[in-house]
Structures are given as C-alpha cells and as structure tokens.
N, C-alpha and C. Protein backbone atom coordinates (compact mmCIF):
# COMPACT_ATOMS: atom_id res chain seq x y z
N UNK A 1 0.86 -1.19 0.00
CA UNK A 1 0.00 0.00 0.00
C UNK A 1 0.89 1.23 0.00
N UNK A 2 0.61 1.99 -0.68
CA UNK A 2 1.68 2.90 -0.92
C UNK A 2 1.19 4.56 0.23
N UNK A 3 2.44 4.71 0.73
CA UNK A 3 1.62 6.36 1.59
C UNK A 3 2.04 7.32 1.06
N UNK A 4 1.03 8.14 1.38
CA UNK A 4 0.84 9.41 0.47
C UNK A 4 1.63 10.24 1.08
N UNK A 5 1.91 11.96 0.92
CA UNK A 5 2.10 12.85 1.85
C UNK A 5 2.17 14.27 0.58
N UNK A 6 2.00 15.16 0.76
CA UNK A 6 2.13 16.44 0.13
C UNK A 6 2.68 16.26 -1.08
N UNK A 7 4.28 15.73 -1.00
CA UNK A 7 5.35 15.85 -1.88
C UNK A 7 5.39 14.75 -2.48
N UNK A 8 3.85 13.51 -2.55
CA UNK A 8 4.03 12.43 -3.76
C UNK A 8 2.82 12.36 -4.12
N UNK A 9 1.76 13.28 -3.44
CA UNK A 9 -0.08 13.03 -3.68
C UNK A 9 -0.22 13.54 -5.26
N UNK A 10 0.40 14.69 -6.01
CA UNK A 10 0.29 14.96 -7.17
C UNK A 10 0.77 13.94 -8.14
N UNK A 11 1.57 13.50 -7.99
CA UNK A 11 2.33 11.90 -9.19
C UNK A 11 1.55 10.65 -8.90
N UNK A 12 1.38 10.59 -7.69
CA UNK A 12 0.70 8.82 -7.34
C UNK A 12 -0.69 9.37 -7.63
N UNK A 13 -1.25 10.42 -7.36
CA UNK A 13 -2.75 10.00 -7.45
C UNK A 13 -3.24 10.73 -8.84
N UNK A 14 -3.40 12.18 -8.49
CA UNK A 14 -4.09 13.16 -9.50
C UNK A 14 -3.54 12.68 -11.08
N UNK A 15 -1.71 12.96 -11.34
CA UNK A 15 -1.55 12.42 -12.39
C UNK A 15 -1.50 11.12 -12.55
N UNK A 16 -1.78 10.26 -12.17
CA UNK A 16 -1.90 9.15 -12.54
C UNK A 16 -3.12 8.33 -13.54
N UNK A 17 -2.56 7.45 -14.31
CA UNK A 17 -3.18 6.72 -15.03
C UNK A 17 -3.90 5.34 -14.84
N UNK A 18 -5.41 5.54 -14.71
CA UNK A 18 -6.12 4.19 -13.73
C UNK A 18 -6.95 4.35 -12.44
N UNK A 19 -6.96 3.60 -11.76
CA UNK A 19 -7.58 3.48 -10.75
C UNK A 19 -6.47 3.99 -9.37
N UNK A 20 -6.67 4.81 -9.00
CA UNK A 20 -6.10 4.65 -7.45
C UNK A 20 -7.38 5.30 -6.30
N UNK A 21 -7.64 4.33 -5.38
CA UNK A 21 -8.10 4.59 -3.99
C UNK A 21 -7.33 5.38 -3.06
N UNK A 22 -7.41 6.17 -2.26
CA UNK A 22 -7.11 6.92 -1.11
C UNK A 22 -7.87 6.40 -0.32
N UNK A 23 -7.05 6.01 0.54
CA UNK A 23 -7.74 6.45 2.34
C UNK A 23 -7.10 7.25 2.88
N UNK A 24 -8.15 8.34 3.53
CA UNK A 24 -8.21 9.40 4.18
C UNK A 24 -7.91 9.12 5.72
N UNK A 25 -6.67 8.96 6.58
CA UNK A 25 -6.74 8.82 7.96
C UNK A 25 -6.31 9.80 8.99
N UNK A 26 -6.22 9.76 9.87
CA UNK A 26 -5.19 9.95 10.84
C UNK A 26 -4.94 9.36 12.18
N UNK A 27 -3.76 9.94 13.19
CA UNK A 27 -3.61 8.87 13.90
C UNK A 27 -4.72 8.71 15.01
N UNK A 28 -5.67 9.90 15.32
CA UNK A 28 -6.55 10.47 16.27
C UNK A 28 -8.05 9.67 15.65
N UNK A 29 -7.97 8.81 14.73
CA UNK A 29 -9.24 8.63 14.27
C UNK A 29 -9.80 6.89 14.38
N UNK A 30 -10.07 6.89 15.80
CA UNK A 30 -10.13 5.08 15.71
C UNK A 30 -10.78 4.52 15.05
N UNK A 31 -12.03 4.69 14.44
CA UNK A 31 -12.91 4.50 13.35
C UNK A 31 -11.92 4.34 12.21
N UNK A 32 -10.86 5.01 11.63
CA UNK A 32 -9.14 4.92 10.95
C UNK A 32 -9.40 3.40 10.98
N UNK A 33 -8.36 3.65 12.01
CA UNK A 33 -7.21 2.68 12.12
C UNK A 33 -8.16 1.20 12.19
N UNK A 34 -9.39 0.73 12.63
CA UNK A 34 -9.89 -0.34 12.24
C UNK A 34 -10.31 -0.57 11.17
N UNK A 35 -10.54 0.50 10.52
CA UNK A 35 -10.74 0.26 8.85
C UNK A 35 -9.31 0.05 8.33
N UNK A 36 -8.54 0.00 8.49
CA UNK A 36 -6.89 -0.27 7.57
C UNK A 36 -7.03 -1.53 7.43
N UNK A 37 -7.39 -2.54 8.14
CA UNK A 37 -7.13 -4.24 7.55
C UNK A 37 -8.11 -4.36 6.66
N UNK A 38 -9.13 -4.14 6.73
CA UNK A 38 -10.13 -4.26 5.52
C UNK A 38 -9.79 -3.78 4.54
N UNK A 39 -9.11 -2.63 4.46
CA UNK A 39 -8.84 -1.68 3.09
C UNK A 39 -7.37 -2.17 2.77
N UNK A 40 -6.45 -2.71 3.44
CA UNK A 40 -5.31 -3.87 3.18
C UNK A 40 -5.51 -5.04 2.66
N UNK A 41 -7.13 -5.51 3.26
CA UNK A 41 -7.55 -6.72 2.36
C UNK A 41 -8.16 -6.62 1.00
N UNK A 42 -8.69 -5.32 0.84
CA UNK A 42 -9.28 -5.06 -0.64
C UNK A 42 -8.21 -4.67 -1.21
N UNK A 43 -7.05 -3.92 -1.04
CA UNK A 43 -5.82 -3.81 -1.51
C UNK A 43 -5.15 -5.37 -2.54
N UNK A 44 -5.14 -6.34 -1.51
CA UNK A 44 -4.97 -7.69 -1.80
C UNK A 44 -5.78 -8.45 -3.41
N UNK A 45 -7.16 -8.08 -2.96
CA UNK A 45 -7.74 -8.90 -3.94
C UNK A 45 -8.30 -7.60 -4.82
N UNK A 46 -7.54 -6.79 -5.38
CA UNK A 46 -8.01 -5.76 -6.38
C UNK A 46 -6.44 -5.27 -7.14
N UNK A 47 -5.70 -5.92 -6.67
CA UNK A 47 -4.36 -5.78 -7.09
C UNK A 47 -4.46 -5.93 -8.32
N UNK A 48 -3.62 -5.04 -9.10
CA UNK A 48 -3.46 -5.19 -10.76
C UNK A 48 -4.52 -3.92 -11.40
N UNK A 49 -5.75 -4.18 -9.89
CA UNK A 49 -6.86 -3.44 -10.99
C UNK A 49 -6.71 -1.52 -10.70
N UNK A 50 -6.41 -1.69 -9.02
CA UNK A 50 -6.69 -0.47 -8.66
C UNK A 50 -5.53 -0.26 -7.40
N UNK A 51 -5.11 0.99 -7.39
CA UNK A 51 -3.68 1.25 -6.26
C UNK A 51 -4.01 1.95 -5.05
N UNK A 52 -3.77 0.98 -4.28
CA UNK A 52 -4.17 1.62 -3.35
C UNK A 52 -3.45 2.24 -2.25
N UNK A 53 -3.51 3.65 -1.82
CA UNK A 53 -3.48 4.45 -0.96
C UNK A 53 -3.52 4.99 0.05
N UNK A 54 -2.94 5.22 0.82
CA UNK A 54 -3.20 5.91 2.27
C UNK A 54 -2.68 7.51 2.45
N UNK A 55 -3.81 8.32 3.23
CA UNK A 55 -3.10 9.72 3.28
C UNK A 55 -3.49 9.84 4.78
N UNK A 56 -2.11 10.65 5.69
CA UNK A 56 -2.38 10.70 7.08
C UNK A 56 -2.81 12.00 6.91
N UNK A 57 -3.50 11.99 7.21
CA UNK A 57 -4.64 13.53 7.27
C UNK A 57 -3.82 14.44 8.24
N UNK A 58 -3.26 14.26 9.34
CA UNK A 58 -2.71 15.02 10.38
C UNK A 58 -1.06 15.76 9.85
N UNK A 59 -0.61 15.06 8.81
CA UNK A 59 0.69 15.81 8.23
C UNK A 59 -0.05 16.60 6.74
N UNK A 60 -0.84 16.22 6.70
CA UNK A 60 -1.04 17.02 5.19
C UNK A 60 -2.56 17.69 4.93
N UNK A 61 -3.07 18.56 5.91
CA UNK A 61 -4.15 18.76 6.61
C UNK A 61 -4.84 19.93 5.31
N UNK A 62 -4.10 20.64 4.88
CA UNK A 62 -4.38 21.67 3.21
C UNK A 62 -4.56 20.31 2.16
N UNK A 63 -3.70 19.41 1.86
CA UNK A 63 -4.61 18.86 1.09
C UNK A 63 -5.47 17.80 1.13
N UNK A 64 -5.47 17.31 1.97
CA UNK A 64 -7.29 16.52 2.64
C UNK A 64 -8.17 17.72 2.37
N UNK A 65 -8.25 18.89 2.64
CA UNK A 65 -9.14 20.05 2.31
C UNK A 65 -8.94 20.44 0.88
N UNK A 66 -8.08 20.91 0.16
CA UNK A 66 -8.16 20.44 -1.16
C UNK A 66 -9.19 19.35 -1.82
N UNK A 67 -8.97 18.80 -1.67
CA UNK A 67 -9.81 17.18 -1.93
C UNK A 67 -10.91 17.02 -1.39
N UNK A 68 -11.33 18.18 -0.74
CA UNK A 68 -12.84 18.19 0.24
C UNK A 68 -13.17 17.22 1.17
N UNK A 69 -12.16 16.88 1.51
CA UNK A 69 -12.26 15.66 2.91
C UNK A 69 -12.00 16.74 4.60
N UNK A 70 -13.47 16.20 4.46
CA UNK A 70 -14.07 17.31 5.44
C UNK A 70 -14.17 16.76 7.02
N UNK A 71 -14.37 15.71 6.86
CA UNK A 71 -14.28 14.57 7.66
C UNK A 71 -13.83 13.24 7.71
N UNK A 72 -13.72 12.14 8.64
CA UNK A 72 -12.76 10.91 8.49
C UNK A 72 -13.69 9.88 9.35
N UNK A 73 -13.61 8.70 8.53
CA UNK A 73 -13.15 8.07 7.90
C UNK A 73 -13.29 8.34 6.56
N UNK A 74 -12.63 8.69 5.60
CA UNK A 74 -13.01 9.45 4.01
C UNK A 74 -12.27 8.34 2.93
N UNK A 75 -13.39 7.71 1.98
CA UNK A 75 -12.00 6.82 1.26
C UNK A 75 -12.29 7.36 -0.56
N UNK A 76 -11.23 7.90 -0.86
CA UNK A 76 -12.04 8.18 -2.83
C UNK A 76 -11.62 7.66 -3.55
N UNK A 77 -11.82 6.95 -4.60
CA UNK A 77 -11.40 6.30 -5.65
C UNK A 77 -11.57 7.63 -6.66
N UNK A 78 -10.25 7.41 -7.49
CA UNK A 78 -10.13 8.33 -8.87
C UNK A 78 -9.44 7.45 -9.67
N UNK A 79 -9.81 8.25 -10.83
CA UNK A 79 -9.62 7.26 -12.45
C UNK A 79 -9.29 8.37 -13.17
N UNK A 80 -7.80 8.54 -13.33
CA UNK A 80 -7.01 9.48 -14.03
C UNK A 80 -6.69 10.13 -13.60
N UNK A 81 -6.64 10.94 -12.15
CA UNK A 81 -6.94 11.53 -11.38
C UNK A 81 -8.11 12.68 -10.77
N UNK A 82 -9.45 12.20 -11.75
CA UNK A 82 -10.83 12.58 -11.19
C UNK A 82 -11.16 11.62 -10.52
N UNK A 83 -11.92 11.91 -9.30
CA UNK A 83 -12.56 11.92 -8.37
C UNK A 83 -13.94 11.01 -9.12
N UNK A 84 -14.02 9.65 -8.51
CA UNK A 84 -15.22 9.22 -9.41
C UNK A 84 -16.17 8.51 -8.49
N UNK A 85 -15.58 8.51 -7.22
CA UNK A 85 -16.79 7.72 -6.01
C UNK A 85 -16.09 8.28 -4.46
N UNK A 86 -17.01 7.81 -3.51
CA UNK A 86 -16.08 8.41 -2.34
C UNK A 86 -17.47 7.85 -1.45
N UNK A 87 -16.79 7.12 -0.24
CA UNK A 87 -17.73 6.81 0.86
C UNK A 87 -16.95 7.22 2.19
N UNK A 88 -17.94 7.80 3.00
CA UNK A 88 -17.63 8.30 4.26
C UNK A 88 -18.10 7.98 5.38
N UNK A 89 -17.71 7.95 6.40
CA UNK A 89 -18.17 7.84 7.96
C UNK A 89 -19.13 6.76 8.38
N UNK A 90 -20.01 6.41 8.42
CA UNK A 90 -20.78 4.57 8.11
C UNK A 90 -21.09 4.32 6.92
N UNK A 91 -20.61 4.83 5.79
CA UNK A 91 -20.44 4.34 4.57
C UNK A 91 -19.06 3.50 4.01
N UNK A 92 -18.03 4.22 5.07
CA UNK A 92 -16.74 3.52 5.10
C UNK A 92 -16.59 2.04 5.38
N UNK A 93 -16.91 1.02 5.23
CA UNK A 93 -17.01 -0.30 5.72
C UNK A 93 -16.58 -0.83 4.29
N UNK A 94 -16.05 -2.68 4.39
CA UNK A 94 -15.22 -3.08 3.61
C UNK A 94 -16.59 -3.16 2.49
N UNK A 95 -17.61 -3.80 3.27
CA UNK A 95 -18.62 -3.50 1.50
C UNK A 95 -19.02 -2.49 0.96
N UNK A 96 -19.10 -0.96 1.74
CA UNK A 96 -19.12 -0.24 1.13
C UNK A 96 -18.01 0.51 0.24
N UNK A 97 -16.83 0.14 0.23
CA UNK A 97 -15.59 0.57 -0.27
C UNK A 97 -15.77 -0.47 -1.46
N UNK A 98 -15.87 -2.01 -1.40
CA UNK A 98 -15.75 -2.99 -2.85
C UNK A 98 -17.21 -2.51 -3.41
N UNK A 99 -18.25 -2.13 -2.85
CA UNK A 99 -19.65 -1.67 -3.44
C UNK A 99 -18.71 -0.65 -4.67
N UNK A 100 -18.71 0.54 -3.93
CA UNK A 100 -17.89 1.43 -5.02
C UNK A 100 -17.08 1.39 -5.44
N UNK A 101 -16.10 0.13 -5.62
CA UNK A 101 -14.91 -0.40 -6.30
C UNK A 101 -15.75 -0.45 -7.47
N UNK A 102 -16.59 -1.76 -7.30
CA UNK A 102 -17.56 -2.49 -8.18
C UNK A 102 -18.20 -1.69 -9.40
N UNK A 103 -18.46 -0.44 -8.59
CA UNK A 103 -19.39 0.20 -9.39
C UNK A 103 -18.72 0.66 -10.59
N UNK A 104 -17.73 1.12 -10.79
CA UNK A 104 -16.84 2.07 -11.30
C UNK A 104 -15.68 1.34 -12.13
N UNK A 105 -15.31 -0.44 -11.71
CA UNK A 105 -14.48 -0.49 -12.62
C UNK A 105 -14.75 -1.68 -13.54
C-alpha cells in the first residue's frame, strides 16, 4: 500500500493513469485505524486493478481540504486523477468501499 504525503499526492494520485483509492486517515481517528485491515484486504484482492493508498490527514491537513475531505473516515477512488466515487463515515465499511470499487471499474 503505498503512503501518500504532500510531496508524492500529485504523481501517485491526480496524475496518474487508472484506478487509485485513497484512504483518508489519521492517527486520532479510531474509526481509521480499524478500517486499515479491511482496506489492506481489498488492496490484496483488487491488485493489478486499482492502487491503493493511504493519506495521514494530520501531516497534510491543506490537502485533505483540497480534496474536500471534510471529515474521516473518508475513502475516494479516482480514475485518471478525477474523483469518481467516495464513501464516508458509516459508509466507510469493507462492503461499502468494494460496493464502489464495483461500481466504477
């Protein structure tokens, strides 16, 4: 799973070509950190299709707001680097993250 931070979010995600997921975390967010094995396990079985991401919200706090992540647990999938699905806060769960995998690729 690759981590994000300021000085690699423009190359790994926006310009990029395909699918990449973000998760939106930080370390203050326990609702977070129990969602990481699930989103490590969809990582697993989506490999090849879609890249997946992690951004610690607490070092890079301008661009989580950029990106309109207003709140956390926040996860978005983009395809080219638009923005093409995004589930949040009890939408964040492992079926709702492969729901909007599903939908989109």
């Amino acid at each position: 799973m690759l981590v994000l931070d300021k000085d690699n979010f423009q190359e790994n995600v926006l310009d990029a070509s395909g699918f990449v997921l973000v998760d939106y975390w930080s370390d203050g967010c326990e609702p977070c950190k129990a969602l990481m094995p699930d989103v490590e396990a969809l990582a697993a079985e989506y490999e090849g299709k879609v890249v997946f991401a992690k951004l610690n919200t607490m070092k890079a706090r301008r661009l989580a707001i950029s990106q309109r992540v207003l709140g956390l647990p926040t996860i978005i999938l983009y395809k080219d680097g638009e923005k093409v699905g995004e589930v949040t806060k009890d939408d964040a769960s492992k079926d709702g993250i492969k729901n909007m995998i599903e939908a989109h690729i």
